[in-house]
Protein backbone atom coordinates (compact mmCIF):
# COMPACT_ATOMS: atom_id res chain seq x y z
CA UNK A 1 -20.37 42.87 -6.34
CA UNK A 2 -17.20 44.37 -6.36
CA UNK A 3 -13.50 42.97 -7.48
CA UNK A 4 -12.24 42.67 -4.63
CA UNK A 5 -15.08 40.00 -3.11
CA UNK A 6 -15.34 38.34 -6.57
CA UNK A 7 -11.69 37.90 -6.00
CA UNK A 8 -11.39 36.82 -2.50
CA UNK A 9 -14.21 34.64 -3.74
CA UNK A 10 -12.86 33.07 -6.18
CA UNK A 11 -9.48 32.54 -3.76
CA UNK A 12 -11.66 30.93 -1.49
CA UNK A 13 -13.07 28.64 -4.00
CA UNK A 14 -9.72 27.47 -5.68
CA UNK A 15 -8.42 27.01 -2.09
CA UNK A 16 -11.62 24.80 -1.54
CA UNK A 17 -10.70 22.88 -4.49
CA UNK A 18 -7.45 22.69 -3.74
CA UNK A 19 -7.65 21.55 -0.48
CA UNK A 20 -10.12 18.71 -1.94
CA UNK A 21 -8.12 17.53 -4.45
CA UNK A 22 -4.81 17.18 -1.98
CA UNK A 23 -7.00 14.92 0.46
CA UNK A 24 -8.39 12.51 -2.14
CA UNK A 25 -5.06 12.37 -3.94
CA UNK A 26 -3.28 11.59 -0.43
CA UNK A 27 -6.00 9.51 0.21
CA UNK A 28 -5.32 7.33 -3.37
CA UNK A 29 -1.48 7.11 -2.66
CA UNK A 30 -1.71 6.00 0.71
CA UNK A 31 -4.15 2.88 -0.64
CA UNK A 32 -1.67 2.24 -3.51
CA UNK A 33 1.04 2.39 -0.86
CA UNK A 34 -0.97 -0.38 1.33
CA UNK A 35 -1.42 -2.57 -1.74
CA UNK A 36 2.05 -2.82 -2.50
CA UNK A 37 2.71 -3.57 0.84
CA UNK A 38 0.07 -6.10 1.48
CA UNK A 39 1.35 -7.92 -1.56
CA UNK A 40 4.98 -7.88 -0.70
CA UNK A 41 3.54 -9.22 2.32
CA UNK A 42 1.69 -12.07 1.18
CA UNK A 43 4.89 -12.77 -1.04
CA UNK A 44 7.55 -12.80 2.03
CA UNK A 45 4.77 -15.51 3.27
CA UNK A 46 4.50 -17.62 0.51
CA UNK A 47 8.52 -17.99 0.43
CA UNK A 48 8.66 -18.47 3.47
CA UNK A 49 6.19 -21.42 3.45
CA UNK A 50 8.07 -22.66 0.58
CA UNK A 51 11.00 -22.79 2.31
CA UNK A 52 9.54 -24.07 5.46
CA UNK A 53 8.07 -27.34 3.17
CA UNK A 54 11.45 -27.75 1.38
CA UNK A 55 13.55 -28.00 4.87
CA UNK A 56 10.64 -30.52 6.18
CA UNK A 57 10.82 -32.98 3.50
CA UNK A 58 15.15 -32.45 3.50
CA UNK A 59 14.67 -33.74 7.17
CA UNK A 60 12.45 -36.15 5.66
CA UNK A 61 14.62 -37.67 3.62
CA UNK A 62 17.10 -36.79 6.22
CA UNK A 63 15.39 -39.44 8.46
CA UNK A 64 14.17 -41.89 6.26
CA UNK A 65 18.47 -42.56 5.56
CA UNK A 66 18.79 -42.67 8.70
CA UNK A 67 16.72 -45.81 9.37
């Protein structure tokens, strides 16, 4: 073989590589990314069922004065 193919060779092959390693790294952020925002998700929804229960049992109590 000569230099010039075992070097356009081994181009091809580290741009192979490359090109592999970019997709599953992208690939590994982007689930990260969704986990984060799946669990700041599920947190916004747990406050806000908190806070939903506290203002139901205020107008509760709210009521139960009342009568």
């Amino acid at each position: 073989m000569t230099t010039a193919l075992v070097a356009a060779l081994a181009v091809a092959i580290g741009l192979a590589i490359g090109f592999a390693v970019g997709v599953i790294g992208r690939r590994v952020f982007a689930s990260r990314r969704l986990e984060t925002a799946e669990s700041r998700a599920a947190m916004v929804v747990a406050d806000a069922e908190r806070e939903a229960e506290t203002k139901v049992r205020q107008a509760l109590v709210e009521v139960k004065e009342e009568i």
